[in-house]
PDB file of N, CA and C in Angstrom:
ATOM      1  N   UNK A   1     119.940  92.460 146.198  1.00  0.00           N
ATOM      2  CA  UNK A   1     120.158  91.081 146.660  1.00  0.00           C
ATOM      3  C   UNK A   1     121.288  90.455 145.852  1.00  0.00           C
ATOM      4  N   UNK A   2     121.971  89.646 146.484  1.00  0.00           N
ATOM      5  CA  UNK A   2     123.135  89.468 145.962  1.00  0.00           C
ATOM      6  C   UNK A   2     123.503  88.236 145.208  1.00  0.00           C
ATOM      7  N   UNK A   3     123.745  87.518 144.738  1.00  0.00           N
ATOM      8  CA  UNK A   3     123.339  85.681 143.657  1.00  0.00           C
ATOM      9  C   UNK A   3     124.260  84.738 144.675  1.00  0.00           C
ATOM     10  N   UNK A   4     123.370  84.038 144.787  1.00  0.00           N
ATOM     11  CA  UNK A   4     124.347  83.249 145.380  1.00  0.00           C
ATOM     12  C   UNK A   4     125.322  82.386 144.548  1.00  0.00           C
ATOM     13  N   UNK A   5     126.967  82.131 145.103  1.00  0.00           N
ATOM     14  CA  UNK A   5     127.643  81.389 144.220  1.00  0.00           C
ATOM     15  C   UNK A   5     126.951  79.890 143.899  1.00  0.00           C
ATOM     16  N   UNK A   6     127.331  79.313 142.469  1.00  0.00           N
ATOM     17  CA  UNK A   6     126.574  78.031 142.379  1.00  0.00           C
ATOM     18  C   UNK A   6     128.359  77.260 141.560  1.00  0.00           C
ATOM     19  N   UNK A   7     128.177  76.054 141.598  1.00  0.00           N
ATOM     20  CA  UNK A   7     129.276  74.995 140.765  1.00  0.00           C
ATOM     21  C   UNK A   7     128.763  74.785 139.789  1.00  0.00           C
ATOM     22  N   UNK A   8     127.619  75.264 139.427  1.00  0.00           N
ATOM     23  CA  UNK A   8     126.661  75.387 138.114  1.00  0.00           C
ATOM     24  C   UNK A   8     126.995  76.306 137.279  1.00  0.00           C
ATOM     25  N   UNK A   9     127.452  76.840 136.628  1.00  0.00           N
ATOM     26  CA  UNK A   9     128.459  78.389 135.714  1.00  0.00           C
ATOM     27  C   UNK A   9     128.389  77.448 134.631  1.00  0.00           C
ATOM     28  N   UNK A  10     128.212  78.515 133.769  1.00  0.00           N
ATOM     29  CA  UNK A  10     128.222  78.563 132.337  1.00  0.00           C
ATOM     30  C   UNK A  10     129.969  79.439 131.721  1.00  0.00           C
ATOM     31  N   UNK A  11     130.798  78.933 132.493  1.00  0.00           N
ATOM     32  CA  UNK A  11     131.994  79.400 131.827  1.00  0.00           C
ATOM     33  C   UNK A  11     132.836  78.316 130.566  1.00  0.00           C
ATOM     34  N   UNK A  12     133.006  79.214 130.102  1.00  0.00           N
ATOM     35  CA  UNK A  12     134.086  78.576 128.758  1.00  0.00           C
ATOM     36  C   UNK A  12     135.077  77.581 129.538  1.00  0.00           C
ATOM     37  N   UNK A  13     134.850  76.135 128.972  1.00  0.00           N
ATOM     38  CA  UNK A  13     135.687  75.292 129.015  1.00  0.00           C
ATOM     39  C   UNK A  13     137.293  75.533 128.761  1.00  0.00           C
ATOM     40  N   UNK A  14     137.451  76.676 127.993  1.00  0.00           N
ATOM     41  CA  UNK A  14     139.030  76.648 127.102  1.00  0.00           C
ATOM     42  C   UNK A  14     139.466  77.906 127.818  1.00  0.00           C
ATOM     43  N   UNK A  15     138.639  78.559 129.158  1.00  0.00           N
ATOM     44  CA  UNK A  15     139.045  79.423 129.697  1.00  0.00           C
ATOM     45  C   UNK A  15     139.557  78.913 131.041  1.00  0.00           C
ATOM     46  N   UNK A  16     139.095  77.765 131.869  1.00  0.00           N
ATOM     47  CA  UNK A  16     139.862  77.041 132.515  1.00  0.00           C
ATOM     48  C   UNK A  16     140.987  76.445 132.702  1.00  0.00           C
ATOM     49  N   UNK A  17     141.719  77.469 133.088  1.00  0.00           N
ATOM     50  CA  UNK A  17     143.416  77.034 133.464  1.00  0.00           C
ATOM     51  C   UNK A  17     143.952  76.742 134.944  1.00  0.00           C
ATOM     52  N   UNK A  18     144.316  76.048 135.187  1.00  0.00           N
ATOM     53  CA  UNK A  18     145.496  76.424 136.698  1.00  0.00           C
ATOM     54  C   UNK A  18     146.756  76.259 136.575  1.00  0.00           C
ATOM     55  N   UNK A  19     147.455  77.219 136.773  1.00  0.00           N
ATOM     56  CA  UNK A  19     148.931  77.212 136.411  1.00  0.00           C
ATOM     57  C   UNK A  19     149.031  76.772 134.465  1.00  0.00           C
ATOM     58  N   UNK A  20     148.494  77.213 133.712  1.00  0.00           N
ATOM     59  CA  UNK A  20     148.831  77.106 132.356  1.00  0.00           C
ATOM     60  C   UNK A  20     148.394  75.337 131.437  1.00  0.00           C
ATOM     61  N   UNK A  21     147.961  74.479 133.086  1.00  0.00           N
ATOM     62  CA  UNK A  21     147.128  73.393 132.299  1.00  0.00           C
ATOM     63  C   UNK A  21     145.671  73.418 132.310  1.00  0.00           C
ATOM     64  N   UNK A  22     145.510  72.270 131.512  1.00  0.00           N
ATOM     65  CA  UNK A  22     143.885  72.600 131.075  1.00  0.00           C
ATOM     66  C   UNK A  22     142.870  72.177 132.977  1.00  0.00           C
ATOM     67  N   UNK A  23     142.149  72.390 133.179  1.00  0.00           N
ATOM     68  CA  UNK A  23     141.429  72.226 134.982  1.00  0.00           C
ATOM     69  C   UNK A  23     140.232  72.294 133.813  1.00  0.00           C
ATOM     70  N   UNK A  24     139.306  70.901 134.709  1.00  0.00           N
ATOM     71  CA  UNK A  24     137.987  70.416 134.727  1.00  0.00           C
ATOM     72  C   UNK A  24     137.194  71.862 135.717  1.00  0.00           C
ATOM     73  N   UNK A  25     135.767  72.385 134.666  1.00  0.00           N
ATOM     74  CA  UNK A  25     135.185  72.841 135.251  1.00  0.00           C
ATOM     75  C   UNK A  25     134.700  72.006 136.436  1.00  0.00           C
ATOM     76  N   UNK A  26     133.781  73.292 137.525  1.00  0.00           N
ATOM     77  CA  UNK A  26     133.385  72.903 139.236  1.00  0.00           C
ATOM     78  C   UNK A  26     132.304  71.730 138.388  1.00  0.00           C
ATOM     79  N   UNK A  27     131.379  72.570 137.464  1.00  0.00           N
ATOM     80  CA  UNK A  27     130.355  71.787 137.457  1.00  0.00           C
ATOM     81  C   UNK A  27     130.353  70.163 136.878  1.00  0.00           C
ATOM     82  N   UNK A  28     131.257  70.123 136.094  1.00  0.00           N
ATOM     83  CA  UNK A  28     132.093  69.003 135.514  1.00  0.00           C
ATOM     84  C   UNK A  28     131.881  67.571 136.593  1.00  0.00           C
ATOM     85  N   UNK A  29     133.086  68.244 137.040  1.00  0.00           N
ATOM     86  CA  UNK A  29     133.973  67.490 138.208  1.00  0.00           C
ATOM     87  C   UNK A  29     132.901  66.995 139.428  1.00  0.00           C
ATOM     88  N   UNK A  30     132.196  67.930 139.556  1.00  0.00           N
ATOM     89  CA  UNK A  30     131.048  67.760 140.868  1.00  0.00           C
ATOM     90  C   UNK A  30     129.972  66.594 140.497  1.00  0.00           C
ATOM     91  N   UNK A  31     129.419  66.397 138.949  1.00  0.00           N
ATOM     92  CA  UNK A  31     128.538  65.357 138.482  1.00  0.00           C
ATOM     93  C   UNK A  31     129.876  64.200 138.618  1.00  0.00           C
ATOM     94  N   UNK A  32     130.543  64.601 138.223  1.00  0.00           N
ATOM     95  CA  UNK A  32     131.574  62.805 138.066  1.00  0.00           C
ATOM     96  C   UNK A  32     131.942  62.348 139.506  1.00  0.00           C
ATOM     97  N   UNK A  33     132.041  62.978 140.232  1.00  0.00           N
ATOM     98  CA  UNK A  33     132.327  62.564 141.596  1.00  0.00           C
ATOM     99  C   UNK A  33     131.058  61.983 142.458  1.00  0.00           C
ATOM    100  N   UNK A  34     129.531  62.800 142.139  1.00  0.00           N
ATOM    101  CA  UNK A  34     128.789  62.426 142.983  1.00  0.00           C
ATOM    102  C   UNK A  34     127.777  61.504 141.846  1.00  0.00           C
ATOM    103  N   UNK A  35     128.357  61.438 140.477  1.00  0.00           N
ATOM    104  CA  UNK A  35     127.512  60.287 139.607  1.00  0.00           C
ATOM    105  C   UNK A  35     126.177  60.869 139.768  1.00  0.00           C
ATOM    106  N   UNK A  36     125.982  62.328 139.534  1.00  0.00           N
ATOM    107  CA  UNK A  36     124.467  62.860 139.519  1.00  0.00           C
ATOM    108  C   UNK A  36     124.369  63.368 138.144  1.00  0.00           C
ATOM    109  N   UNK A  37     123.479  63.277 137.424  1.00  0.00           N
ATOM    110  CA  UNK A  37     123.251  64.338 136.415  1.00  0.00           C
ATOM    111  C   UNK A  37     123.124  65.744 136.936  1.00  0.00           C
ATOM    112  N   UNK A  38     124.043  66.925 135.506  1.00  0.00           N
ATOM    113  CA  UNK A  38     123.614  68.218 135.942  1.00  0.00           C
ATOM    114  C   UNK A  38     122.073  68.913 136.073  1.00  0.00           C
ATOM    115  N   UNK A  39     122.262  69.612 136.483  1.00  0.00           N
ATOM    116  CA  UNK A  39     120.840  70.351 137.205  1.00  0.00           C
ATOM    117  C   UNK A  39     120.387  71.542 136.265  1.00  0.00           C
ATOM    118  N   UNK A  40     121.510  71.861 135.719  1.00  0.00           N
ATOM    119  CA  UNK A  40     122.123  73.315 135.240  1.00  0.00           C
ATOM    120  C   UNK A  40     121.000  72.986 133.655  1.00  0.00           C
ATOM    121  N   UNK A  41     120.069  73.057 133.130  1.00  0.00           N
ATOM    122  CA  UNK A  41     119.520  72.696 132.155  1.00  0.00           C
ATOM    123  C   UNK A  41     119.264  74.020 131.168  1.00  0.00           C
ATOM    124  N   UNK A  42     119.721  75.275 131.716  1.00  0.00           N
ATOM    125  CA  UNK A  42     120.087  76.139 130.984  1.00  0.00           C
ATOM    126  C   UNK A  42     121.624  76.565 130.317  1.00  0.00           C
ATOM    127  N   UNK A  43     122.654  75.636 130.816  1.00  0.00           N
ATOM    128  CA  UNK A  43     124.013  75.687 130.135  1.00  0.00           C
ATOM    129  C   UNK A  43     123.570  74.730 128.985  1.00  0.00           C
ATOM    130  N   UNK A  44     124.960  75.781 127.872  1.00  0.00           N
ATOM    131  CA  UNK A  44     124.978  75.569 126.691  1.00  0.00           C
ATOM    132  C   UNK A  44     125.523  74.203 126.688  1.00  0.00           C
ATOM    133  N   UNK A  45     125.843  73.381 127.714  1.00  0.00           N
ATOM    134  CA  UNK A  45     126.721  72.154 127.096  1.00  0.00           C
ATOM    135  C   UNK A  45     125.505  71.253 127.811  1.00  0.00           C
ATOM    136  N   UNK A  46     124.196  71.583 128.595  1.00  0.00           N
ATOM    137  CA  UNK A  46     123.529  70.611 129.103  1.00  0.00           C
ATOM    138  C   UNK A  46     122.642  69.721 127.707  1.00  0.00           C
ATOM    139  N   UNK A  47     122.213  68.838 127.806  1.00  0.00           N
ATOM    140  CA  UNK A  47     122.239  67.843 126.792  1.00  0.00           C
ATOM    141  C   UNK A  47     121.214  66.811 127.781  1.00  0.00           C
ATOM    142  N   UNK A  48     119.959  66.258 126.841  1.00  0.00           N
ATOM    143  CA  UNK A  48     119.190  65.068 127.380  1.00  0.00           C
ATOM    144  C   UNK A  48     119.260  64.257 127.331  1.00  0.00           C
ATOM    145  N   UNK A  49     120.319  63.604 128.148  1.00  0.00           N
ATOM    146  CA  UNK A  49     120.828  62.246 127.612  1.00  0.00           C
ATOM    147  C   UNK A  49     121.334  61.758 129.143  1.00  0.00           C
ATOM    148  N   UNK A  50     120.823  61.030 129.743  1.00  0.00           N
ATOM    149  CA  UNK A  50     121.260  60.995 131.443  1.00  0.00           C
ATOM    150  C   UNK A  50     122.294  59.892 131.616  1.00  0.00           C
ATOM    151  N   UNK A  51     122.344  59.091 130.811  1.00  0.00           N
ATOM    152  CA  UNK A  51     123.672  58.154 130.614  1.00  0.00           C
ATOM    153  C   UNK A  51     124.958  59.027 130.758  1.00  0.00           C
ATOM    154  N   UNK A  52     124.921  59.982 130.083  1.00  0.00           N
ATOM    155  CA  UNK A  52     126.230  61.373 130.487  1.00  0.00           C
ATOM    156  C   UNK A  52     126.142  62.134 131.068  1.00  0.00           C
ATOM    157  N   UNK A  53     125.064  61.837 131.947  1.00  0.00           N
ATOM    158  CA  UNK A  53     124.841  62.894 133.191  1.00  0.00           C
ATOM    159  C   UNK A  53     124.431  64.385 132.872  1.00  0.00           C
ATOM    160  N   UNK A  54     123.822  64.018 131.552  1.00  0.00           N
ATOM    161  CA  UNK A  54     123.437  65.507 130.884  1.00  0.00           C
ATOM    162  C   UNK A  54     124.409  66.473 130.230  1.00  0.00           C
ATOM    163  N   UNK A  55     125.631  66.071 130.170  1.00  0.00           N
ATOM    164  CA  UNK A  55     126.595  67.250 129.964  1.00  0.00           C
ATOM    165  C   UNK A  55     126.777  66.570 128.416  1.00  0.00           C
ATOM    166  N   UNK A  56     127.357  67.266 127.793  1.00  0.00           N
ATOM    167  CA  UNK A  56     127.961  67.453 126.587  1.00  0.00           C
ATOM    168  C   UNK A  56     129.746  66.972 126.538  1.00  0.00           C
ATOM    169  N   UNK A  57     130.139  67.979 127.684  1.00  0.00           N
ATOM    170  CA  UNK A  57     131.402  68.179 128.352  1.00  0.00           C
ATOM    171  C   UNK A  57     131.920  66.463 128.870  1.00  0.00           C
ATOM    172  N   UNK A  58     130.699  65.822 129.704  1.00  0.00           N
ATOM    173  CA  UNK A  58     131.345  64.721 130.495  1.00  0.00           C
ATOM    174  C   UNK A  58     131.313  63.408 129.059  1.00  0.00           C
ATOM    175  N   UNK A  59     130.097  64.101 128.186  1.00  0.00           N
ATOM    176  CA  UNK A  59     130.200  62.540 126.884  1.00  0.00           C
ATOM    177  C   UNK A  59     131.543  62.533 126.209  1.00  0.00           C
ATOM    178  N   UNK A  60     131.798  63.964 126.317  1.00  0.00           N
ATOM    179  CA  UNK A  60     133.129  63.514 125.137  1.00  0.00           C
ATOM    180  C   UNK A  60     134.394  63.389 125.961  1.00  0.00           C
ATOM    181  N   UNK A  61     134.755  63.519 127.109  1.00  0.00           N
ATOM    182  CA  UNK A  61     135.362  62.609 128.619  1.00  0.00           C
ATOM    183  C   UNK A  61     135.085  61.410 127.918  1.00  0.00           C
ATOM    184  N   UNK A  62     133.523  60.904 128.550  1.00  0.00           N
ATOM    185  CA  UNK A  62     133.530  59.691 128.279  1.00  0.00           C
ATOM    186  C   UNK A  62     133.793  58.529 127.112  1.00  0.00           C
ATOM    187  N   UNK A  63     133.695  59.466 125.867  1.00  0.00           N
ATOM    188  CA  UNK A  63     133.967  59.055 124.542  1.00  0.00           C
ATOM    189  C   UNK A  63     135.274  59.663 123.797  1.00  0.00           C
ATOM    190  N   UNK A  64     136.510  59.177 124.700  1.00  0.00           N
ATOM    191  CA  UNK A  64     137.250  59.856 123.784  1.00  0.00           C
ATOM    192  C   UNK A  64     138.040  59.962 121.993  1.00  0.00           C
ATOM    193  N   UNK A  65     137.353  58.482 121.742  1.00  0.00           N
ATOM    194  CA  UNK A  65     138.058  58.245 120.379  1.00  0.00           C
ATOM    195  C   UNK A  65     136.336  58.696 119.652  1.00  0.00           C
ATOM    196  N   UNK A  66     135.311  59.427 120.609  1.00  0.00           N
ATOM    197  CA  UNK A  66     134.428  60.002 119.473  1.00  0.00           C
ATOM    198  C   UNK A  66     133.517  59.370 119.052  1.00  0.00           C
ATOM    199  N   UNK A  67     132.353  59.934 118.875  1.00  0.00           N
ATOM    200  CA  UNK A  67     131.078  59.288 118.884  1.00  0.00           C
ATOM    201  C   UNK A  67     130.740  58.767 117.159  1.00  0.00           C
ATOM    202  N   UNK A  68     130.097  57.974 116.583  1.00  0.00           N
ATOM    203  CA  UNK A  68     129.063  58.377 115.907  1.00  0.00           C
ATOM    204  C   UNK A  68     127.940  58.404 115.629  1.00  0.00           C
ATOM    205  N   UNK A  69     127.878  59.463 114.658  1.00  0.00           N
ATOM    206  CA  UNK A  69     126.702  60.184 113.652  1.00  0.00           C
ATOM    207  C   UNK A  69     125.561  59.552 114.161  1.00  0.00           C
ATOM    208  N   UNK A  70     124.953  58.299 114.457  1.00  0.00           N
ATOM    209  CA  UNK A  70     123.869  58.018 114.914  1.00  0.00           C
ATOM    210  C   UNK A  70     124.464  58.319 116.481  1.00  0.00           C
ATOM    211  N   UNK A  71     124.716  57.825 117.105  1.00  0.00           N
ATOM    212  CA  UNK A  71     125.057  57.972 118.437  1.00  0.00           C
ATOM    213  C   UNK A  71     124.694  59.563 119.214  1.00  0.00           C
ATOM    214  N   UNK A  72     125.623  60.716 118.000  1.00  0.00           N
ATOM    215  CA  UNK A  72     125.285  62.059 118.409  1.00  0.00           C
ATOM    216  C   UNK A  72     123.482  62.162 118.055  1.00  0.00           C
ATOM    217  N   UNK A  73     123.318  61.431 117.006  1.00  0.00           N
ATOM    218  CA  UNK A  73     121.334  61.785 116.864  1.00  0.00           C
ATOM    219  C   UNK A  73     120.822  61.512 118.260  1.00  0.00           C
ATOM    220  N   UNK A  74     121.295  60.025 118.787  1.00  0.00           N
ATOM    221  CA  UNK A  74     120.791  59.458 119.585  1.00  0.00           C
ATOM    222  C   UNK A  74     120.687  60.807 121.083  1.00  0.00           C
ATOM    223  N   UNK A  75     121.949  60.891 121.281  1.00  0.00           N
ATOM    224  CA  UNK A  75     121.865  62.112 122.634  1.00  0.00           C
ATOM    225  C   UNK A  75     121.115  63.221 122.337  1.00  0.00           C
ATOM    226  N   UNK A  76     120.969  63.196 121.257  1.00  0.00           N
ATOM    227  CA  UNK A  76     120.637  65.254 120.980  1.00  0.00           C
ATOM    228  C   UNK A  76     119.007  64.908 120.058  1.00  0.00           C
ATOM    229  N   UNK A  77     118.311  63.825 120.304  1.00  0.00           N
ATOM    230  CA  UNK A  77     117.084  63.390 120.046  1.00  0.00           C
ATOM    231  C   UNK A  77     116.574  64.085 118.815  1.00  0.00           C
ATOM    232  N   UNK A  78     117.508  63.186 118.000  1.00  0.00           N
ATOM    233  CA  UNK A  78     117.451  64.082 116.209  1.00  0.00           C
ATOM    234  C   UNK A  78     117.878  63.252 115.539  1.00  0.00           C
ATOM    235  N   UNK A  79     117.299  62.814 114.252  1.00  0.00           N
ATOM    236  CA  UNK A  79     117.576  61.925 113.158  1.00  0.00           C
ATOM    237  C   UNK A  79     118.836  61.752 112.862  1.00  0.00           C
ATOM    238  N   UNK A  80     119.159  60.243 112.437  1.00  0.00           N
ATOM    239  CA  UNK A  80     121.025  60.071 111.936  1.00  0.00           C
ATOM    240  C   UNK A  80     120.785  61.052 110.831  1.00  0.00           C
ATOM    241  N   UNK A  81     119.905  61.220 109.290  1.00  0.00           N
ATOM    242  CA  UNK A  81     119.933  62.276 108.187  1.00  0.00           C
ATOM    243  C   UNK A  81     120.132  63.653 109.100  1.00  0.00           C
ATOM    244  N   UNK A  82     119.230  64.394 109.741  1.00  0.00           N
ATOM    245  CA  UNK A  82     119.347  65.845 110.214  1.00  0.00           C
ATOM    246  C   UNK A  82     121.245  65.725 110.859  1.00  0.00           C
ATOM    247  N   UNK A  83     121.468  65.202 111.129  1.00  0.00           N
ATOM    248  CA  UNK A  83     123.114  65.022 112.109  1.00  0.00           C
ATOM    249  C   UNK A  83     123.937  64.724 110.595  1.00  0.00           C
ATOM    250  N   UNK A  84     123.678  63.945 109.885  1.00  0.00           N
ATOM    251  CA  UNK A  84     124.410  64.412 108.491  1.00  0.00           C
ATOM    252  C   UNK A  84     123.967  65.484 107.642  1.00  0.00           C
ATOM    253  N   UNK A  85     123.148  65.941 107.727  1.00  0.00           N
ATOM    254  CA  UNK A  85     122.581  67.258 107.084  1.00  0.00           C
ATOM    255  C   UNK A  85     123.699  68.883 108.047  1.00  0.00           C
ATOM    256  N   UNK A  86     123.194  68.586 109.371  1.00  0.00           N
ATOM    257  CA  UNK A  86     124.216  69.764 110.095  1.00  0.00           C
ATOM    258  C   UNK A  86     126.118  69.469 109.851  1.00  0.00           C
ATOM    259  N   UNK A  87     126.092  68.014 109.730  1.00  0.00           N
ATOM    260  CA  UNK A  87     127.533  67.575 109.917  1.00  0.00           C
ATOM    261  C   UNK A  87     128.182  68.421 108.375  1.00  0.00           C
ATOM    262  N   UNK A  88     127.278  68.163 107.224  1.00  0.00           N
ATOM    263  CA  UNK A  88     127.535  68.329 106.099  1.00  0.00           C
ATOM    264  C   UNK A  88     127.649  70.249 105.823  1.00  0.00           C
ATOM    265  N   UNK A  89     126.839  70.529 106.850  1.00  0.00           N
ATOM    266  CA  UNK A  89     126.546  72.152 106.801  1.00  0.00           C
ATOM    267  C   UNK A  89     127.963  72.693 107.256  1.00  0.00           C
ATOM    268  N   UNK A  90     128.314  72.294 108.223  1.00  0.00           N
ATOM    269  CA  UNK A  90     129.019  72.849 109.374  1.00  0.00           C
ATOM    270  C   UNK A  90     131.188  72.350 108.509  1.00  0.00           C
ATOM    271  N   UNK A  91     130.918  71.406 107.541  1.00  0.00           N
ATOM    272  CA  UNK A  91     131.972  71.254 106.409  1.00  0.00           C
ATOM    273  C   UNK A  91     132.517  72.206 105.502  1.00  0.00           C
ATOM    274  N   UNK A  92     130.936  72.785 105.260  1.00  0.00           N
ATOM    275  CA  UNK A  92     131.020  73.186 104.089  1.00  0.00           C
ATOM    276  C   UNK A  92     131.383  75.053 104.476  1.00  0.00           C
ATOM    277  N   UNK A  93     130.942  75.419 105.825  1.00  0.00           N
ATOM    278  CA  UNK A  93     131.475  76.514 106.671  1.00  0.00           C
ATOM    279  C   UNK A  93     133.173  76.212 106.631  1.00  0.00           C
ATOM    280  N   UNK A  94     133.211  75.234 106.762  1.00  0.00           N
ATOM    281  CA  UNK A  94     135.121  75.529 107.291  1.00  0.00           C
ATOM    282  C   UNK A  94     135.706  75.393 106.002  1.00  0.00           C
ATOM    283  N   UNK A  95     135.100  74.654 105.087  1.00  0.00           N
ATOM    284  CA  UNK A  95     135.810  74.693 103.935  1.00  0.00           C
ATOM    285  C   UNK A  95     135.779  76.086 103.445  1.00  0.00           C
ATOM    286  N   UNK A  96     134.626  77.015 103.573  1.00  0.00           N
ATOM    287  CA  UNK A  96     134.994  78.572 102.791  1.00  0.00           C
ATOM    288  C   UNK A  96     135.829  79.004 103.619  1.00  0.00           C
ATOM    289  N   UNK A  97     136.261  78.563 105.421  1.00  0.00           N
ATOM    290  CA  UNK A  97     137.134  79.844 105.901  1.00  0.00           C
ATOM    291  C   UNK A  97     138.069  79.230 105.427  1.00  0.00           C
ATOM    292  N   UNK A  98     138.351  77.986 105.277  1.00  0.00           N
ATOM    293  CA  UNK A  98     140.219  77.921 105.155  1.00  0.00           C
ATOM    294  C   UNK A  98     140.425  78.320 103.549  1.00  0.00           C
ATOM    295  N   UNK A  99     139.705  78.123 102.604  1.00  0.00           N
ATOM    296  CA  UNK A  99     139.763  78.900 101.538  1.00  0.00           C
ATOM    297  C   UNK A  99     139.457  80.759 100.845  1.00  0.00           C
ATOM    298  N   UNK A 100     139.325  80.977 101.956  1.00  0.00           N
ATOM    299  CA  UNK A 100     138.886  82.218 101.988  1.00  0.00           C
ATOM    300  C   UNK A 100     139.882  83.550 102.856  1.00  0.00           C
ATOM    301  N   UNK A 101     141.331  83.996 102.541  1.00  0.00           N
ATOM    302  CA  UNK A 101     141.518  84.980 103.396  1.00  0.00           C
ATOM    303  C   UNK A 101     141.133  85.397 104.149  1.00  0.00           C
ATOM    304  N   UNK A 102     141.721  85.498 105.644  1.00  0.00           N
ATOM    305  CA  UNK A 102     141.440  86.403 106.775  1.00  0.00           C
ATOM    306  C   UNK A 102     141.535  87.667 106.392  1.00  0.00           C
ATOM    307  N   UNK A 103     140.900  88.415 106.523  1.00  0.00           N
ATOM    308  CA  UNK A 103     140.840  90.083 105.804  1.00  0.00           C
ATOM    309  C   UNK A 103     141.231  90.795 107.388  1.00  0.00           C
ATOM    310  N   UNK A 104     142.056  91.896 107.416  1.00  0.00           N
ATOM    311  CA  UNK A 104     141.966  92.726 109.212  1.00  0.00           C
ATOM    312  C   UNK A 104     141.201  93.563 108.929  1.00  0.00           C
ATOM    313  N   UNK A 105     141.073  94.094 110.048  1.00  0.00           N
ATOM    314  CA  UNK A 105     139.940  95.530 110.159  1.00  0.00           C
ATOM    315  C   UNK A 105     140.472  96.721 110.594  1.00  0.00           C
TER     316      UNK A 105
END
């Protein structure tokens, strides 16, 4: 049996091109046009927050100068501390790669 196509895909945002510019995913584009939340509650960018129509993808559209720290608790139904606890984690990751040689293999 064969899947049927859906505008629901879990494809990489940064893999969407047409002609070499950046193109809004189907599933994207399809909530902003018909003002529905996504359906798709197994994509990695779906999010419980129905003010953004569930996406991840359409909040930061909608927020482009960027959320904060309470704001991201608020969508992702998690303490302002735990969102500075990951914010602080996820620092302290980029600070060892940019200090740390790329080694090849």
């Amino acid at each position: 049996m064969s899947k049927g196509l859906s505008i629901f895909t879990d494809v990489e945002p940064s893999a969407a091109r047409v002609d070499g510019m950046p193109h809004e995913r189907g599933c994207v584009a399809s909530c902003k046009s018909s003002d529905t939340s996504c359906p798709n509650s197994d994509c990695k960018h779906w999010i419980e927050y129905e003010d953004d129509l569930n996406c991840s993808l359409i909040a930061t559209d909608r927020n482009p100068s960027g959320l904060t720290l309470r704001e991201v608790g608020e969508r992702l139904h998690i303490s302002f501390v735990r969102v500075c606890q990951i914010e602080k984690g996820a620092l302290q990751k980029l600070k060892k790669r940019i200090e740390k040689p790329v080694s090849g293999k």
